[in-house]
PDB file of N, CA and C in Angstrom:
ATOM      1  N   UNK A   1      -0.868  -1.131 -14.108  1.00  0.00           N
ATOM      2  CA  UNK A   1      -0.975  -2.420 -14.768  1.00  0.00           C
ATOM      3  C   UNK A   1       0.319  -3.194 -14.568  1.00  0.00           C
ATOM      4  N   UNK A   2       0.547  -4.155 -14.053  1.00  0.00           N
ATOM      5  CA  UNK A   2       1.168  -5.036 -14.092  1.00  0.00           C
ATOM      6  C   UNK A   2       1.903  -5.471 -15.327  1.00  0.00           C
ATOM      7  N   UNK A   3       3.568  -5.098 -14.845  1.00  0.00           N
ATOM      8  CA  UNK A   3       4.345  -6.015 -16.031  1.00  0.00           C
ATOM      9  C   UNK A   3       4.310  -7.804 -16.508  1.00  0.00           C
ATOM     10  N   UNK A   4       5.108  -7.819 -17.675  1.00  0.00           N
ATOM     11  CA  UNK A   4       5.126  -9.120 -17.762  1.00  0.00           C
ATOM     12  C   UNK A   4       5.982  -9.366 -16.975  1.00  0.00           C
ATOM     13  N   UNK A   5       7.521  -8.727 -16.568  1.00  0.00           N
ATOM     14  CA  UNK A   5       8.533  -9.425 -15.647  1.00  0.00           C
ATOM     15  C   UNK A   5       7.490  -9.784 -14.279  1.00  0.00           C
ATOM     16  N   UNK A   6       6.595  -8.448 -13.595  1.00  0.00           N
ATOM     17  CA  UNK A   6       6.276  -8.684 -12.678  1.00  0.00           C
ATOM     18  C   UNK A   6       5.535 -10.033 -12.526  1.00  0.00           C
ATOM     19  N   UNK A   7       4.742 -10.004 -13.598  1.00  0.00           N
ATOM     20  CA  UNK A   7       3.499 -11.884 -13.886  1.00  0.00           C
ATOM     21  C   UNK A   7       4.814 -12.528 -13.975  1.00  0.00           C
ATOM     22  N   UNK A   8       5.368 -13.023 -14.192  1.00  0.00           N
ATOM     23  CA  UNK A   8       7.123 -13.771 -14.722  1.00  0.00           C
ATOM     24  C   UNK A   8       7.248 -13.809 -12.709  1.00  0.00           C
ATOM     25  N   UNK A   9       7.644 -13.189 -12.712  1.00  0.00           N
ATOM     26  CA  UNK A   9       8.100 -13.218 -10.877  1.00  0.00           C
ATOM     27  C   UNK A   9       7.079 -13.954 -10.010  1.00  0.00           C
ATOM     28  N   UNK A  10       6.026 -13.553 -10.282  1.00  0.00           N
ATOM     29  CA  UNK A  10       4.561 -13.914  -9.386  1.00  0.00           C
ATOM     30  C   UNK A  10       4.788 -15.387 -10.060  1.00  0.00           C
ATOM     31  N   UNK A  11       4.622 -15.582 -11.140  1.00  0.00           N
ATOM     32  CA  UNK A  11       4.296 -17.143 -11.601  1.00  0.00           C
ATOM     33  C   UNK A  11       5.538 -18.059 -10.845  1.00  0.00           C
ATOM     34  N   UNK A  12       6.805 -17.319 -10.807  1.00  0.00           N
ATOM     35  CA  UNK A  12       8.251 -18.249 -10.714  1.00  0.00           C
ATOM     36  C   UNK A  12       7.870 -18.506  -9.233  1.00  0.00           C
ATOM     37  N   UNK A  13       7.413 -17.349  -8.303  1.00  0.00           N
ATOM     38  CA  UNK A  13       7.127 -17.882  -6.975  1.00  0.00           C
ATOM     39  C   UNK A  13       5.797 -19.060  -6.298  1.00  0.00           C
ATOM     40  N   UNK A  14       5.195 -18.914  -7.428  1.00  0.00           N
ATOM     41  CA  UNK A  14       4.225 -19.245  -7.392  1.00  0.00           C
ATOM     42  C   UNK A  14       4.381 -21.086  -7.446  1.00  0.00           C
ATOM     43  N   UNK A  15       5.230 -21.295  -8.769  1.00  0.00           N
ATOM     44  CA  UNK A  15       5.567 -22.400  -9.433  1.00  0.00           C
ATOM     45  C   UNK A  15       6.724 -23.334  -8.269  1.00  0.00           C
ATOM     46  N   UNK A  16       7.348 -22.538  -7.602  1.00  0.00           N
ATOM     47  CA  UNK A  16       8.393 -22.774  -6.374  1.00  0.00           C
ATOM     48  C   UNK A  16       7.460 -23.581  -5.135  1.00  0.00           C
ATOM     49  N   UNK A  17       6.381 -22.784  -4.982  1.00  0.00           N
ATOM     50  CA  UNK A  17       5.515 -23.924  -3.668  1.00  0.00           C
ATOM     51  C   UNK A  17       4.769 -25.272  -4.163  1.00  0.00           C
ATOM     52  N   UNK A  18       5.671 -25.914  -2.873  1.00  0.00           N
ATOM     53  CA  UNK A  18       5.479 -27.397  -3.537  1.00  0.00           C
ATOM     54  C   UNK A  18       3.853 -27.794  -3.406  1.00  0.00           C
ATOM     55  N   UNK A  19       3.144 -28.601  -4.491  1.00  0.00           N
ATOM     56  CA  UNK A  19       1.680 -28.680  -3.994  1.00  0.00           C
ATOM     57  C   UNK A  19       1.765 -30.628  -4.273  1.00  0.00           C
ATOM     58  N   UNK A  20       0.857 -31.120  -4.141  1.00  0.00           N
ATOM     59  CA  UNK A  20       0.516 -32.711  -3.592  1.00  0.00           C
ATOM     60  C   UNK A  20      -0.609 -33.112  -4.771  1.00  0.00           C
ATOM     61  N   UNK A  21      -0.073 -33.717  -5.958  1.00  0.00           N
ATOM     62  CA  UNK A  21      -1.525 -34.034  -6.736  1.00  0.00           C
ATOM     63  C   UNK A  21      -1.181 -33.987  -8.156  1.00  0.00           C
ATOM     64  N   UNK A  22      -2.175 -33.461  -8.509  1.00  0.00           N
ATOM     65  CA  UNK A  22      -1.674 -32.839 -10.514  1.00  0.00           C
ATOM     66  C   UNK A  22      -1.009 -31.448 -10.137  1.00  0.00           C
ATOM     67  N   UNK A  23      -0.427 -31.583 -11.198  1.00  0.00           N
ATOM     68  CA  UNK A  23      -0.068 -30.309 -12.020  1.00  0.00           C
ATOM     69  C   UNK A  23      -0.569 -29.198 -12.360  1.00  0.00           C
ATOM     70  N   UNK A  24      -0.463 -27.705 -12.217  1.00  0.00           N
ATOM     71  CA  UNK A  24      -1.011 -26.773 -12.309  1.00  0.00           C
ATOM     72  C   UNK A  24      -0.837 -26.336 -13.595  1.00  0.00           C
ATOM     73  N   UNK A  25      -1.377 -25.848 -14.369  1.00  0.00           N
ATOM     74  CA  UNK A  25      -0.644 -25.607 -15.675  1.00  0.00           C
ATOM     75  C   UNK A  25      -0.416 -24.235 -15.913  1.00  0.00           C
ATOM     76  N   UNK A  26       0.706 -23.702 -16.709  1.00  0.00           N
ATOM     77  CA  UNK A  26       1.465 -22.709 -16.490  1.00  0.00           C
ATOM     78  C   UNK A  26       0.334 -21.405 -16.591  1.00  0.00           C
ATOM     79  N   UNK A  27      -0.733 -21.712 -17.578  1.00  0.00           N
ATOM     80  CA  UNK A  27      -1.415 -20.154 -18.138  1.00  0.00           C
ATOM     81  C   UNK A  27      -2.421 -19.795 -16.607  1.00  0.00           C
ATOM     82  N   UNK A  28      -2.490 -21.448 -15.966  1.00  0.00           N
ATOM     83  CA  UNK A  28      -3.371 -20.858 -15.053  1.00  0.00           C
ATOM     84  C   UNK A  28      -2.699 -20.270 -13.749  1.00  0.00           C
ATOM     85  N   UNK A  29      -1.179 -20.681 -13.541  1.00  0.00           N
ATOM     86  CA  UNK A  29      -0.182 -19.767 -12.658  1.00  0.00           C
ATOM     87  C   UNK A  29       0.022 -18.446 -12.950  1.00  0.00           C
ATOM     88  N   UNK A  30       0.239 -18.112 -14.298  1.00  0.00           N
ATOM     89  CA  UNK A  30       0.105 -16.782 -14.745  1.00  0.00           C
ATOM     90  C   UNK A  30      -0.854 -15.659 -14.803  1.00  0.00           C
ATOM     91  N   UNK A  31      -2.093 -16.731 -14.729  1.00  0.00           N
ATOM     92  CA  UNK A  31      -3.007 -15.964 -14.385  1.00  0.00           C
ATOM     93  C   UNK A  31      -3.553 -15.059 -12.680  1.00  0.00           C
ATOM     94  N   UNK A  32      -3.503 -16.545 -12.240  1.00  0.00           N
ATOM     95  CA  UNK A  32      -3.259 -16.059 -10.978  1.00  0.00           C
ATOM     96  C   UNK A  32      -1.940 -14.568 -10.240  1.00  0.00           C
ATOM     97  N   UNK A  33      -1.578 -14.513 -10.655  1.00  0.00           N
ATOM     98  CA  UNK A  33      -0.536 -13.832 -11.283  1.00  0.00           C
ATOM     99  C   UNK A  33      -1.001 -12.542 -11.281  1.00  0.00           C
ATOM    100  N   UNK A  34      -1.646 -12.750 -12.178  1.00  0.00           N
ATOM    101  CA  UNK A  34      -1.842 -11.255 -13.121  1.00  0.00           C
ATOM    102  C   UNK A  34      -2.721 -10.873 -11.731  1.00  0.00           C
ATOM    103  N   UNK A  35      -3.417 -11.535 -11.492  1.00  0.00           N
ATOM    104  CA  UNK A  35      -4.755 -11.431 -10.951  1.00  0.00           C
ATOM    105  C   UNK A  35      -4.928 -10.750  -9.317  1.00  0.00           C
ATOM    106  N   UNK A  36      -3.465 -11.524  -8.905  1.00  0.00           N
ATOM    107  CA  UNK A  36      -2.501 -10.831  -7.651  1.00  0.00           C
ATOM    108  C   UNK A  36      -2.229  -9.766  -7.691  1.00  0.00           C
ATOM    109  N   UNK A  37      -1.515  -8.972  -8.649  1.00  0.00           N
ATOM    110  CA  UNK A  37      -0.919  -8.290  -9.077  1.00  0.00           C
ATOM    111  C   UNK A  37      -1.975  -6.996  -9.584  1.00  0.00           C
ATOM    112  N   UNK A  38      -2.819  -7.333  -9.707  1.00  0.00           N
ATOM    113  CA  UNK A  38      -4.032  -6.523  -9.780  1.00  0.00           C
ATOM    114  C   UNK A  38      -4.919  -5.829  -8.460  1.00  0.00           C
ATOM    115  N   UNK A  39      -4.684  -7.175  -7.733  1.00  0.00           N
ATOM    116  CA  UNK A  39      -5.335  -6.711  -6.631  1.00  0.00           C
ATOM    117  C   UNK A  39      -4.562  -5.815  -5.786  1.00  0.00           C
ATOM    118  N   UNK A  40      -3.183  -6.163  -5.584  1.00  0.00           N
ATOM    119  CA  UNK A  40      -2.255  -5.086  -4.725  1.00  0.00           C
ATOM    120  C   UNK A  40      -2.207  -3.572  -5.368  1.00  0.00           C
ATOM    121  N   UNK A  41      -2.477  -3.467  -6.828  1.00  0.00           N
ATOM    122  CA  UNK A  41      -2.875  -2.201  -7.170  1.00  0.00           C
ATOM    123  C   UNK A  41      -3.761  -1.536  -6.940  1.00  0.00           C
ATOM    124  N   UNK A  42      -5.358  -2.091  -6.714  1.00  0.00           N
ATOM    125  CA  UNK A  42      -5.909  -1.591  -6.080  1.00  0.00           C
ATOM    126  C   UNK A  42      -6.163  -0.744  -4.881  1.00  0.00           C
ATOM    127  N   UNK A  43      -5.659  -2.462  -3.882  1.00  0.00           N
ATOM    128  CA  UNK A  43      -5.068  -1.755  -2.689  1.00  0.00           C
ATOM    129  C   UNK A  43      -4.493  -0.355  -2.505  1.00  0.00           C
ATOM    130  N   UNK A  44      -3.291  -0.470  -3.934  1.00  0.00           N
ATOM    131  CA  UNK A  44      -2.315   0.690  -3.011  1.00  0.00           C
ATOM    132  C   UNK A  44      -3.433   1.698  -3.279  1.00  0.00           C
ATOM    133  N   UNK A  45      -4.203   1.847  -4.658  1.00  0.00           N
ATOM    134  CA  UNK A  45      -4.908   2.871  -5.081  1.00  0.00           C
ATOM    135  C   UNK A  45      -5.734   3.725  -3.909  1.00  0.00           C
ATOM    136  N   UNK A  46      -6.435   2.736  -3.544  1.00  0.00           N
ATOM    137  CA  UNK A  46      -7.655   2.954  -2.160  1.00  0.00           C
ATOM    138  C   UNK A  46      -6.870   3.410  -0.868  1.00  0.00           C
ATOM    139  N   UNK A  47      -5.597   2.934  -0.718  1.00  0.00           N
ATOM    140  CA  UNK A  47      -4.619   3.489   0.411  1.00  0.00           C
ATOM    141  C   UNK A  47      -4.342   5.329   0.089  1.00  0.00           C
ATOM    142  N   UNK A  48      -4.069   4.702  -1.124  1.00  0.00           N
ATOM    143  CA  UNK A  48      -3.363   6.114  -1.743  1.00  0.00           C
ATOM    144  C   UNK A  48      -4.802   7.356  -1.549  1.00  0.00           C
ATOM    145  N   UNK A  49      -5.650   6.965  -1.584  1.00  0.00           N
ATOM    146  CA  UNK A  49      -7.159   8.149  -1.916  1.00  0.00           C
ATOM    147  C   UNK A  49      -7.040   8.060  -0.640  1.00  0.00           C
ATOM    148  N   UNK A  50      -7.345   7.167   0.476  1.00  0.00           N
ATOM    149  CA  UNK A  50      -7.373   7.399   1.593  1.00  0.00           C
ATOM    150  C   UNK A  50      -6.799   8.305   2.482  1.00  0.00           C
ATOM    151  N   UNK A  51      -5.077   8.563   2.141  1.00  0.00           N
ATOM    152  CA  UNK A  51      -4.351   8.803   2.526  1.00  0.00           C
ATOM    153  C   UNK A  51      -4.382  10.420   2.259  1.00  0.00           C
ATOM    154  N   UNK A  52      -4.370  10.509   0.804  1.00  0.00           N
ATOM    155  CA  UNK A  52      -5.102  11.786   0.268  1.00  0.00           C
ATOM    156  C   UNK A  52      -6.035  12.686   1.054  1.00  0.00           C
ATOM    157  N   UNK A  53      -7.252  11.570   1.246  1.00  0.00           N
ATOM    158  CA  UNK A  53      -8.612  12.293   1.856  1.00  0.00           C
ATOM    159  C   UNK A  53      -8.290  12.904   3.237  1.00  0.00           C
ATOM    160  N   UNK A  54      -7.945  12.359   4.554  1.00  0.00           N
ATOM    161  CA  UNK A  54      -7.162  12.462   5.830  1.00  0.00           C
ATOM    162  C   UNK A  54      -6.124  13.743   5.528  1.00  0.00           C
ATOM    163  N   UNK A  55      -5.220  13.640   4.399  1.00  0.00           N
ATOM    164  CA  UNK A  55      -4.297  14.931   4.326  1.00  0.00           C
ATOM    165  C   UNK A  55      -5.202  16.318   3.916  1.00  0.00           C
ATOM    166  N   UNK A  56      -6.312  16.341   3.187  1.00  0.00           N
ATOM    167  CA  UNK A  56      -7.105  16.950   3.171  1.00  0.00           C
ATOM    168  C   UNK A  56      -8.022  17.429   4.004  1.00  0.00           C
ATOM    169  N   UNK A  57      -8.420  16.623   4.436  1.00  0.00           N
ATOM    170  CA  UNK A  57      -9.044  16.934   6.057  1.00  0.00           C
ATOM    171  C   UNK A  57      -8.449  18.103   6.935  1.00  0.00           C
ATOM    172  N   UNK A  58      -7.279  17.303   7.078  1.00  0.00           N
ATOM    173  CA  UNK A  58      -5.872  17.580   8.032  1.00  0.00           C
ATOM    174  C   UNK A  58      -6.314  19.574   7.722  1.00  0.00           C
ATOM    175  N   UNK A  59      -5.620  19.519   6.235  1.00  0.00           N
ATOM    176  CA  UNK A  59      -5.510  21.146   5.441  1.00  0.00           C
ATOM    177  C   UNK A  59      -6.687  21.816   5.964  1.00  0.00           C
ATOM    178  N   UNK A  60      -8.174  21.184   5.730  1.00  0.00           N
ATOM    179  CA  UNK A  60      -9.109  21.711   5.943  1.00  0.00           C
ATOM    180  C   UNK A  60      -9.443  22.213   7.411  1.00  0.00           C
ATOM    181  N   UNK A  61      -8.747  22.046   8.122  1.00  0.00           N
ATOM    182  CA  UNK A  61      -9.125  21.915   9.587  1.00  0.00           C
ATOM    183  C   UNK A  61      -7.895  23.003  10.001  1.00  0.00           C
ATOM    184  N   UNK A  62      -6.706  22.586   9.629  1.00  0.00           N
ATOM    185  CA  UNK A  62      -5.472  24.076   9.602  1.00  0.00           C
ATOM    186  C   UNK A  62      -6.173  25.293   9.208  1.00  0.00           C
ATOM    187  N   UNK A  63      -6.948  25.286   7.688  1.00  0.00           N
ATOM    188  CA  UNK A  63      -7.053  26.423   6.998  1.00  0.00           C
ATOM    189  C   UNK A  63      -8.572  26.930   8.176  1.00  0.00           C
ATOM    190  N   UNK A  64      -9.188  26.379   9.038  1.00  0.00           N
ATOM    191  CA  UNK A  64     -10.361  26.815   9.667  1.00  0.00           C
ATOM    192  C   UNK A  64      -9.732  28.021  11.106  1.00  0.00           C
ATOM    193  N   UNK A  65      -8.397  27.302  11.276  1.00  0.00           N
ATOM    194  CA  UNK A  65      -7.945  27.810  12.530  1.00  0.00           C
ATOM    195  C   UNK A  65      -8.146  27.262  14.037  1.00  0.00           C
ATOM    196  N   UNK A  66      -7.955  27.638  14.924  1.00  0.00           N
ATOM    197  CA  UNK A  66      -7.981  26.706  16.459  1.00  0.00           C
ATOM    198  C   UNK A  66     -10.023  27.184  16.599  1.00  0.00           C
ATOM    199  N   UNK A  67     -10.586  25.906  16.777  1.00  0.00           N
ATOM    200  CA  UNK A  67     -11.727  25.695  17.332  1.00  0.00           C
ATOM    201  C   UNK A  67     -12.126  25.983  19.008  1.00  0.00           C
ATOM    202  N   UNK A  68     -12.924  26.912  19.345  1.00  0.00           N
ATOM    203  CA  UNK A  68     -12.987  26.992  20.886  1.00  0.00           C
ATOM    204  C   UNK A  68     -13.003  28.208  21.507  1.00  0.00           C
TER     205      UNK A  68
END
């Protein structure tokens, strides 16, 4: 879960790109935010199982011995 510094960081970068028009208003930068910040957790999550599954494999295929 995402900190507040981290939403705080995401929003400050966020708030930094210049845009052409109205005004964004702050809860909906923060949100976006959160919302970022959510998704890269995922990511790593699904990397992370992935990465897991393949090292498992890997074991499973050592522990069988040379094929042939």
């Amino acid at each position: 879960m995402a900190t507040d510094a981290e939403i705080e960081a995401g929003f400050k970068a966020m708030r930094a790109i210049r845009t052409r028009g109205g005004k964004v208003h702050d809860d909906v930068l923060r949100a976006y935010a959160r919302a970022a910040l959510h998704a890269a957790e995922l990511v790593q999550l699904a990397e992370h199982r992935r990465r897991s599954e393949l090292i498992a494999e890997d074991a499973r295929r050592a522990a069988e011995g040379p094929s042939g």
